[in-house]
Protein backbone atom coordinates (compact mmCIF):
# COMPACT_ATOMS: atom_id res chain seq x y z
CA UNK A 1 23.86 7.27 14.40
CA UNK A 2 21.74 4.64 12.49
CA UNK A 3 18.50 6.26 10.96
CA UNK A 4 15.12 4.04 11.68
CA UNK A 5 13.00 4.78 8.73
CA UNK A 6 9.30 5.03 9.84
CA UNK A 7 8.02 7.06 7.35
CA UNK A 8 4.66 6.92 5.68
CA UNK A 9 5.48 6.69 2.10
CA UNK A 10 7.70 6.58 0.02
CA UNK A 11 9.19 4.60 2.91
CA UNK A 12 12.09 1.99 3.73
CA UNK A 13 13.02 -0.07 0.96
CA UNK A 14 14.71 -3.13 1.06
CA UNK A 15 19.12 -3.17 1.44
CA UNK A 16 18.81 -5.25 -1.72
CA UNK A 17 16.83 -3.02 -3.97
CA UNK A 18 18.74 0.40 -3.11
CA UNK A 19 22.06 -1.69 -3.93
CA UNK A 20 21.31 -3.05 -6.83
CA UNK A 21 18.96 0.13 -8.27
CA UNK A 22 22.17 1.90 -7.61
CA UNK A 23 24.40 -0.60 -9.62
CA UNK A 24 22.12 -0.18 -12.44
CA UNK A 25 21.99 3.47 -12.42
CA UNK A 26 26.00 3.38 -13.00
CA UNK A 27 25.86 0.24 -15.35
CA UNK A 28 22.61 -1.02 -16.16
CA UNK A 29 22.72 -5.31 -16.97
CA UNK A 30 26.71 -4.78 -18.68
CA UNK A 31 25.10 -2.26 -21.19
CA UNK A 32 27.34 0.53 -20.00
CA UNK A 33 25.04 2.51 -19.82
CA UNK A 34 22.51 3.85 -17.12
CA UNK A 35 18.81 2.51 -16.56
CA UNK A 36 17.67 6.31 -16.15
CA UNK A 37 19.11 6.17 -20.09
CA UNK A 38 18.10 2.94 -21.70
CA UNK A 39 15.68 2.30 -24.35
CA UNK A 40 12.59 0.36 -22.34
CA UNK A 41 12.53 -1.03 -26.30
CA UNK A 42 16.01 -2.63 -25.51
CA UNK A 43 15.98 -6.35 -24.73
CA UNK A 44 17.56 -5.61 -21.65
CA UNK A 45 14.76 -3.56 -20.07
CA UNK A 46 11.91 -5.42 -21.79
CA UNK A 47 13.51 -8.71 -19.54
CA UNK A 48 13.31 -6.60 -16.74
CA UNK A 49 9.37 -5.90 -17.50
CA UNK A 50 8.45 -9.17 -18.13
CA UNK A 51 10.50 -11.02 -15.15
CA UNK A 52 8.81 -8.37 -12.81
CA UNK A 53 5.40 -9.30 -14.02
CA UNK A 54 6.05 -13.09 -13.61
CA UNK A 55 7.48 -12.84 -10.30
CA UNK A 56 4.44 -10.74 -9.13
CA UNK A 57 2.04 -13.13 -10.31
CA UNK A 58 4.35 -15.88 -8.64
CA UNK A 59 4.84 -14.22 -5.36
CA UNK A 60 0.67 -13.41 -5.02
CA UNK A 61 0.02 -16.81 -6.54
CA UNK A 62 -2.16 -14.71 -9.04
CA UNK A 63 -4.55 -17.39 -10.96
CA UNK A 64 -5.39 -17.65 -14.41
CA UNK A 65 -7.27 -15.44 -16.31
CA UNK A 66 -5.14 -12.23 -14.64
CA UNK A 67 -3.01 -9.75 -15.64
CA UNK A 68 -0.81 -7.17 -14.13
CA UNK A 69 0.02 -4.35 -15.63
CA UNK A 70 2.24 -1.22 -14.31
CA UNK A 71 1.56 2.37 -14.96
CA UNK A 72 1.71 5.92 -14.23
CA UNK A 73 -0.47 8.23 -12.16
CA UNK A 74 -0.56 6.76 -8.58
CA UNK A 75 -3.09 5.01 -7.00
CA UNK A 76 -5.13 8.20 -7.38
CA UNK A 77 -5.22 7.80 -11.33
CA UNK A 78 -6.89 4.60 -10.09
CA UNK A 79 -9.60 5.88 -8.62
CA UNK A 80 -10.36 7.35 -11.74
CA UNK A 81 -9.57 4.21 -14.29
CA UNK A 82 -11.94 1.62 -12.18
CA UNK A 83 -15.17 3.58 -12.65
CA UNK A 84 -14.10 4.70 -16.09
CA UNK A 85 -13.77 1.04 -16.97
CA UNK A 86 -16.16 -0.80 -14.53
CA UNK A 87 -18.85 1.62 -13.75
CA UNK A 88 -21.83 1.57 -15.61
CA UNK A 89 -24.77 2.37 -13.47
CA UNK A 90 -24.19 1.90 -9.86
CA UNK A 91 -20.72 1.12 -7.58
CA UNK A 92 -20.75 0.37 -3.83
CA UNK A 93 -17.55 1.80 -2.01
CA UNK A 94 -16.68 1.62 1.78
CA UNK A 95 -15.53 4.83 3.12
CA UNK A 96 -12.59 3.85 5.98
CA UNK A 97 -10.33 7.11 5.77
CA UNK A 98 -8.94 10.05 3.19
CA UNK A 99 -8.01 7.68 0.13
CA UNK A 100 -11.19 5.65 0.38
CA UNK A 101 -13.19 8.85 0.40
CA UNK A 102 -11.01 11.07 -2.43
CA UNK A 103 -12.02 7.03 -4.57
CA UNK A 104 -15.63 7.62 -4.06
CA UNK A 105 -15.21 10.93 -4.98
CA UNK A 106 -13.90 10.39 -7.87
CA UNK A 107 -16.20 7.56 -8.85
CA UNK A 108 -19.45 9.98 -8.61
CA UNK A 109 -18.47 11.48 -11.94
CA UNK A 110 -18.95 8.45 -13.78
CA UNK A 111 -22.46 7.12 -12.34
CA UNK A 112 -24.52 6.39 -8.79
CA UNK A 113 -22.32 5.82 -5.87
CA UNK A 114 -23.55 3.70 -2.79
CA UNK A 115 -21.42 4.53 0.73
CA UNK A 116 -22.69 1.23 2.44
CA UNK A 117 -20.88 2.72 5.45
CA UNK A 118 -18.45 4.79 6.99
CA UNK A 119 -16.33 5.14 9.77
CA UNK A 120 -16.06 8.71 9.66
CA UNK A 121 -18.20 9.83 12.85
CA UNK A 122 -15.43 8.83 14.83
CA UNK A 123 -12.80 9.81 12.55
CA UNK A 124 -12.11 6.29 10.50
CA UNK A 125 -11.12 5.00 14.00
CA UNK A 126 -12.81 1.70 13.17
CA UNK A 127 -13.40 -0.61 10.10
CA UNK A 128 -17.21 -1.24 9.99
CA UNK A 129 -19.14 -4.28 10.03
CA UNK A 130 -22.29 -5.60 9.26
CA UNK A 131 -23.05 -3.33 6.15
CA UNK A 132 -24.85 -4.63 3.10
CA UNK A 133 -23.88 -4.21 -0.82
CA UNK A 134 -26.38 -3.60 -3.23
CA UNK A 135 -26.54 -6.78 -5.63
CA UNK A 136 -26.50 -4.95 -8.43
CA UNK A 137 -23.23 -2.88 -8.18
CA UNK A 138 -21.29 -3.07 -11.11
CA UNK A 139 -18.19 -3.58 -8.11
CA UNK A 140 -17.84 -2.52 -4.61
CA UNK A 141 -14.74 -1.12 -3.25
CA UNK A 142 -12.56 -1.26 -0.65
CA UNK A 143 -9.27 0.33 0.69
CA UNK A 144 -7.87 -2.68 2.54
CA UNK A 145 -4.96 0.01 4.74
CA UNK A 146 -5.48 3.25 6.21
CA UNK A 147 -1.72 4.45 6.24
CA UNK A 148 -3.25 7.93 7.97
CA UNK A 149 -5.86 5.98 10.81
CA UNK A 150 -3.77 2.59 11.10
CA UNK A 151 -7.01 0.79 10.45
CA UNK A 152 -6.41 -2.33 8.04
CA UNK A 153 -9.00 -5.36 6.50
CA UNK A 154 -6.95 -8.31 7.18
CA UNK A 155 -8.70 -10.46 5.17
CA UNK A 156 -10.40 -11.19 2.37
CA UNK A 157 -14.06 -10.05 1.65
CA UNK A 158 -16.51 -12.68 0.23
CA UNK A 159 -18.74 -10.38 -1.32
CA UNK A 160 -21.24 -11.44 -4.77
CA UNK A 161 -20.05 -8.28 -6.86
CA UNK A 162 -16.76 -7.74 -8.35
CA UNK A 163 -14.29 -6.79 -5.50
CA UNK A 164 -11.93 -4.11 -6.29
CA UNK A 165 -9.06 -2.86 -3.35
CA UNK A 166 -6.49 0.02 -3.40
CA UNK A 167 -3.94 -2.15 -1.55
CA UNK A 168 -1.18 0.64 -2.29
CA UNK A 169 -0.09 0.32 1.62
CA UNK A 170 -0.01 -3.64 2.43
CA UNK A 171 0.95 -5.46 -0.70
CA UNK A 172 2.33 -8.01 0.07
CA UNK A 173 2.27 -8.35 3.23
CA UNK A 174 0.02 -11.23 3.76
CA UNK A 175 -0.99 -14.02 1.34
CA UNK A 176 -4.06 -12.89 -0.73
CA UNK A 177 -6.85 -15.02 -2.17
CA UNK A 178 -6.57 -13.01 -5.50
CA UNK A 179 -9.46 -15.15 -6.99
CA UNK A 180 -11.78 -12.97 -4.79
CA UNK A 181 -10.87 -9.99 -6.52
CA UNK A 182 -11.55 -8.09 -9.58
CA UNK A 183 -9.10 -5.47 -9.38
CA UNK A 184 -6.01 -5.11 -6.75
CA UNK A 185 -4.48 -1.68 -7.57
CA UNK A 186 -1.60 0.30 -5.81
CA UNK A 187 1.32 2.73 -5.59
CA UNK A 188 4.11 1.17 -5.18
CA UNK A 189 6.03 3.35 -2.82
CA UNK A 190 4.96 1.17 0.23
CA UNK A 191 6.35 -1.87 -0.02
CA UNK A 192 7.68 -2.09 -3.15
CA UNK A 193 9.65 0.41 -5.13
CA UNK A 194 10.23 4.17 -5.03
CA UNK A 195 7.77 6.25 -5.92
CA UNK A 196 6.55 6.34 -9.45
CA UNK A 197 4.96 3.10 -10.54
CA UNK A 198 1.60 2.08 -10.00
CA UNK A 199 0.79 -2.14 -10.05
CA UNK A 200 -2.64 -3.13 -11.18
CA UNK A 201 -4.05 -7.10 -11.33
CA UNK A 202 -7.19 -7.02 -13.46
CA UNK A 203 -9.17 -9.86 -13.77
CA UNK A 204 -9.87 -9.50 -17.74
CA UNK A 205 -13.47 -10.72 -17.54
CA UNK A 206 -14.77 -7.74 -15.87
CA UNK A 207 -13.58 -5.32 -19.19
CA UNK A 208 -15.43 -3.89 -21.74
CA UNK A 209 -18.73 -4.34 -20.17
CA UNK A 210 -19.28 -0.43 -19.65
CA UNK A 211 -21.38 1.73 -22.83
CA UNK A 212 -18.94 4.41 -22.17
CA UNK A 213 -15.84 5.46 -24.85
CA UNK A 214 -12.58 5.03 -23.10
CA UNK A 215 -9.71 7.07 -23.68
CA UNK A 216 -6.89 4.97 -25.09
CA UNK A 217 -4.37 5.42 -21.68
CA UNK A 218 -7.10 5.31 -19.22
CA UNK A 219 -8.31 1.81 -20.85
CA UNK A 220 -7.34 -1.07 -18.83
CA UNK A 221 -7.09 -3.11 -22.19
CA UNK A 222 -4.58 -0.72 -23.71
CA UNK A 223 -1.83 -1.31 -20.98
CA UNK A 224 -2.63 -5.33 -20.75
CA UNK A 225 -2.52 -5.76 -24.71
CA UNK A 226 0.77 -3.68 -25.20
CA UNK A 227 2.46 -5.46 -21.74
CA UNK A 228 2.49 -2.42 -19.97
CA UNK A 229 4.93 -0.75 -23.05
CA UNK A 230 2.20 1.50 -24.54
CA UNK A 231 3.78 4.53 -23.54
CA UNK A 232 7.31 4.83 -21.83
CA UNK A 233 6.71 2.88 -18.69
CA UNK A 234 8.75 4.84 -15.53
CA UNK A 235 12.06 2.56 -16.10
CA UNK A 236 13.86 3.33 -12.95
CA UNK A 237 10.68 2.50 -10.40
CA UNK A 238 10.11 -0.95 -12.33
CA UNK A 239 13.59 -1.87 -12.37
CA UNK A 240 13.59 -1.34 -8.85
CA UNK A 241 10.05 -3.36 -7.90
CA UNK A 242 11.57 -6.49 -9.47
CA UNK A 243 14.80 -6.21 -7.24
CA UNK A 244 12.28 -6.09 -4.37
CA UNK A 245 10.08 -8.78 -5.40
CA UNK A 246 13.44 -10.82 -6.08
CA UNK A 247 13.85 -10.11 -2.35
CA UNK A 248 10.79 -10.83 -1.24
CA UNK A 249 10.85 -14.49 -3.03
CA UNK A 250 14.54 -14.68 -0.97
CA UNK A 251 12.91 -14.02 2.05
CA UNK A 252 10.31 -16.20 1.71
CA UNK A 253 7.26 -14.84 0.51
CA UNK A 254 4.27 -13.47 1.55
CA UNK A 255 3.84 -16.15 4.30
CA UNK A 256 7.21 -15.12 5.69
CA UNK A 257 6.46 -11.49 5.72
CA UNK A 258 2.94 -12.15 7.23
CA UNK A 259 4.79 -13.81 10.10
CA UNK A 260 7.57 -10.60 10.64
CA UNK A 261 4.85 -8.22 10.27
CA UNK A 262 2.67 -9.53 13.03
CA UNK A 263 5.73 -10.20 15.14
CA UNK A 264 6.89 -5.87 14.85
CA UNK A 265 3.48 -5.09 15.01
CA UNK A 266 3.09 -7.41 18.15
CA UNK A 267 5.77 -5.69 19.82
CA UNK A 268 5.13 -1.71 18.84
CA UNK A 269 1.14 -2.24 20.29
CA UNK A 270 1.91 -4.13 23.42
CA UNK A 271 4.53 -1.54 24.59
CA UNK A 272 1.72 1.02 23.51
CA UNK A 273 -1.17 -0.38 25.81
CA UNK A 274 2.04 -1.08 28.71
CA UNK A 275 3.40 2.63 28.44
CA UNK A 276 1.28 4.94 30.18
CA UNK A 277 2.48 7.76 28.49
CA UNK A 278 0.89 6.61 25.41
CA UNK A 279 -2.49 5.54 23.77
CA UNK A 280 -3.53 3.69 20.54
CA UNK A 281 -5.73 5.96 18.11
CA UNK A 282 -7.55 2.39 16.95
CA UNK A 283 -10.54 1.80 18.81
CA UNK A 284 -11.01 -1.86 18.32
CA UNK A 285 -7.60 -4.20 17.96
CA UNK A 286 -9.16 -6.56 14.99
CA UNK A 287 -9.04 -3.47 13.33
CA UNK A 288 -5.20 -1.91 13.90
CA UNK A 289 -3.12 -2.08 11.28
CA UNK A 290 -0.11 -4.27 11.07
CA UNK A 291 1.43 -1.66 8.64
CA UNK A 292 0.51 1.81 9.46
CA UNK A 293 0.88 2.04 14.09
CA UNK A 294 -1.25 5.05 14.89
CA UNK A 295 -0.78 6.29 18.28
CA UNK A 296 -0.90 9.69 20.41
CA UNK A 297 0.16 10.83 24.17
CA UNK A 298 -2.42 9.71 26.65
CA UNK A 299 -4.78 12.22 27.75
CA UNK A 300 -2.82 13.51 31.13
CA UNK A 301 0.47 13.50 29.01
CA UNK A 302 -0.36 15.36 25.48
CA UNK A 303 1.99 18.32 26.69
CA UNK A 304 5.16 16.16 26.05
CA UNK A 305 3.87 15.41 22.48
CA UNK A 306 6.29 18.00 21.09
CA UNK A 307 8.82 16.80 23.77
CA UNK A 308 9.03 13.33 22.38
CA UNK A 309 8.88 13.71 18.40
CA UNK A 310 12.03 15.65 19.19
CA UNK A 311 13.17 13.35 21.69
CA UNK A 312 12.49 10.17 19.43
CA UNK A 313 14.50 12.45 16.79
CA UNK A 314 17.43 12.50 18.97
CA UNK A 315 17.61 8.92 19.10
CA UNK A 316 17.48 8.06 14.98
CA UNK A 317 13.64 7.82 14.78
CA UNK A 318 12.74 9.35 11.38
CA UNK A 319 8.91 9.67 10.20
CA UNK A 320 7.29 9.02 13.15
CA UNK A 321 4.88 12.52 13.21
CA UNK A 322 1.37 10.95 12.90
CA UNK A 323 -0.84 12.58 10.00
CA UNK A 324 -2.35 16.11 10.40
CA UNK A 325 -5.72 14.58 10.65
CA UNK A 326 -5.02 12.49 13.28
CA UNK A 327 -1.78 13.89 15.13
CA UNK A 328 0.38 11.93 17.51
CA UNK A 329 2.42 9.69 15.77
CA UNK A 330 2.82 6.84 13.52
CA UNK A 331 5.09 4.18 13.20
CA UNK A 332 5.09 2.50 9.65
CA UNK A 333 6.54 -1.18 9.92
CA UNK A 334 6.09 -2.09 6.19
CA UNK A 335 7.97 -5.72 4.90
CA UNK A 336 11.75 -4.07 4.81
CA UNK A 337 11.75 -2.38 8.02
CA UNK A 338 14.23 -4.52 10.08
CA UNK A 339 12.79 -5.79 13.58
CA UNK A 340 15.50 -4.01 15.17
CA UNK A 341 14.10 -0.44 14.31
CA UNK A 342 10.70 -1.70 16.33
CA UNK A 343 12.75 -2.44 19.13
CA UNK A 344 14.58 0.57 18.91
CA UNK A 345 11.73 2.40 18.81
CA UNK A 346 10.17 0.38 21.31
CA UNK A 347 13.50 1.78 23.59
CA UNK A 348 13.10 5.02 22.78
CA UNK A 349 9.67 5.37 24.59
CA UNK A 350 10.96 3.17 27.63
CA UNK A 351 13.57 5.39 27.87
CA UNK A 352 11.36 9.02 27.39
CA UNK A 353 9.05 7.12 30.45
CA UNK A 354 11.52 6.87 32.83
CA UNK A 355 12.68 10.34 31.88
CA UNK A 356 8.63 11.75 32.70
């Protein structure tokens, strides 16, 4: 039976990338020898680094005066580095689920934190509007997918501070006006590579402007002087992102995954507002993501919650319990899940409908 990978993260990967990651763990560019094994010191490997950097600049159409860098530590090392490097008295973040809050968390240890809202009264069902950020906030934050709410910003914020976004879940995705940014930070294990390596694009203008001493790996300057070969880089995830982003440029870009992505996402919602077994957990629709489909038995049905997970089980679906904090289920549709596991999915609660 073919397996529909709807899982959360890490989550489906490209054909293309687990082929030729596999190649390369056997025989790694005609070296003989394994990836895993290689010297990231060898020319081989340092190619690898410096094509995947390119191509992500390419692909994003990242402008001058940027630089990408990829590290260790998750997105949640992140949410550590951007105050450490950008915070010097005050930072605005936007609370719209768990990541965005465990960010702000993290940020209060370095100075004053601003919430300009939160969507949390009715449990980060909603992205809010109409908020105001300070003017002088070193940066304001935002958290542009909510993998566990299906919420999702789907566009880009004009806002008169730096702008930094954790866009771990919907990187590339949709074309980005990068020049609006100061940071764009993420774990890759979305829609990129497996899990391990974490992308940053820093906008170099907005360093060394904090009073603070920053530790040498937790400086944003360390990785972008050194080309992201300070300190063993992990080989096997970034070998993997560029076969991705060499699929993504294949496919045609961020335009063309824009255009799939609305098209599964299209599909997955309307059968959830047609089915009346189910409901969407989003309460407004310019807020659902195209990424992350949250949705739970409708009110008069919730019995046959445990009925279907198994019943979707049965027929190949594989991820689909929603998050603990939400329940239900949830569909994630990142760029290399294949229209036909929407549709199959799609048939799977057609078919459970006709069964109840």
């Amino acid at each position: 039976m073919k397996k529909h990978n709807f899982s959360a993260g890490p989550s489906v990967l490209p054909e293309f990338t687990i082929k030729k990651t596999a190649e390369a763990v056997l025989d790694f560019a005609g070296t003989g020898l394994s990836v895993m094994e290689v010297s990231h010191r060898d020319k081989e490997f340092m190619a690898v680094m410096d094509q995947a950097r390119d191509l992500f600049k390419e692909i994003l159409d990242i402008p001058s005066g940027y630089e990408v860098v990829f590290l260790g530590g998750g997105a949640s090392m992140q949410f550590c580095m951007v105050p450490y490097n950008l915070l010097n008295k005050k930072a605005a973040y936007l609370n719209t689920g768990t990541w965005a809050s465990k960010a702000l968390k993290e940020a209060k240890f370095f100075g004053e934190v601003v919430e300009v809202a939160s969507s949390k009264d009715e449990n980060f069902s909603y992205i809010p509007k109409n908020y105001e950020v300070p003017a002088d906030a070193d940066y304001f934050h935002i958290t542009t997918n909510n993998t566990i709410f299906g919420t999702e910003i789907r566009k880009d914020l004009d806002v008169k501070v730096p702008l930094v976004a954790d866009m771990s879940s919907d990187i590339f995705s949709r074309p980005v006006d990068v020049s609006k940014y100061a940071i764009i930070y993420g774990g890759a294990q979305k829609n990129l590579a497996p899990a391990g390596v974490t992308f940053a694009v820093i906008r170099e203008d907005v360093l060394g402007k904090v009073d603070r001493p920053i530790p040498t790996m937790l400086n944003y300057k360390t990785h972008i002087e050194n080309g992201s070969m300070f300190n063993t880089p992990p080989v096997l995830p970034v070998f993997a992102a560029l076969q991705t982003l060499i699929w993504l440029k294949e496919q045609g870009g961020v335009k063309e995954m824009e255009k799939r992505n609305i098209r599964k996402a299209t599909m997955l919602y309307d059968e959830i507002e047609r089915n009346k077994l189910f409901k969407s957990t989003v309460k407004y629709e310019e807020d659902r993501s195209i990424m992350n489909i949250c949705f739970v038995m409708a009110d008069e049905y919730k019995e046959l919650e445990a009925d279907f997970r198994t019943f979707a089980s049965s027929r190949g679906m594989v991820g689909i319990k929603g998050h603990r904090s939400v329940g239900g289920f949830r569909a994630s549709c990142y760029n290399a899940l294949p229209e036909e596991s929407v549709k199959a999915l799609i048939d799977t609660m057609r078919e459970f409908e006709k069964n109840h």
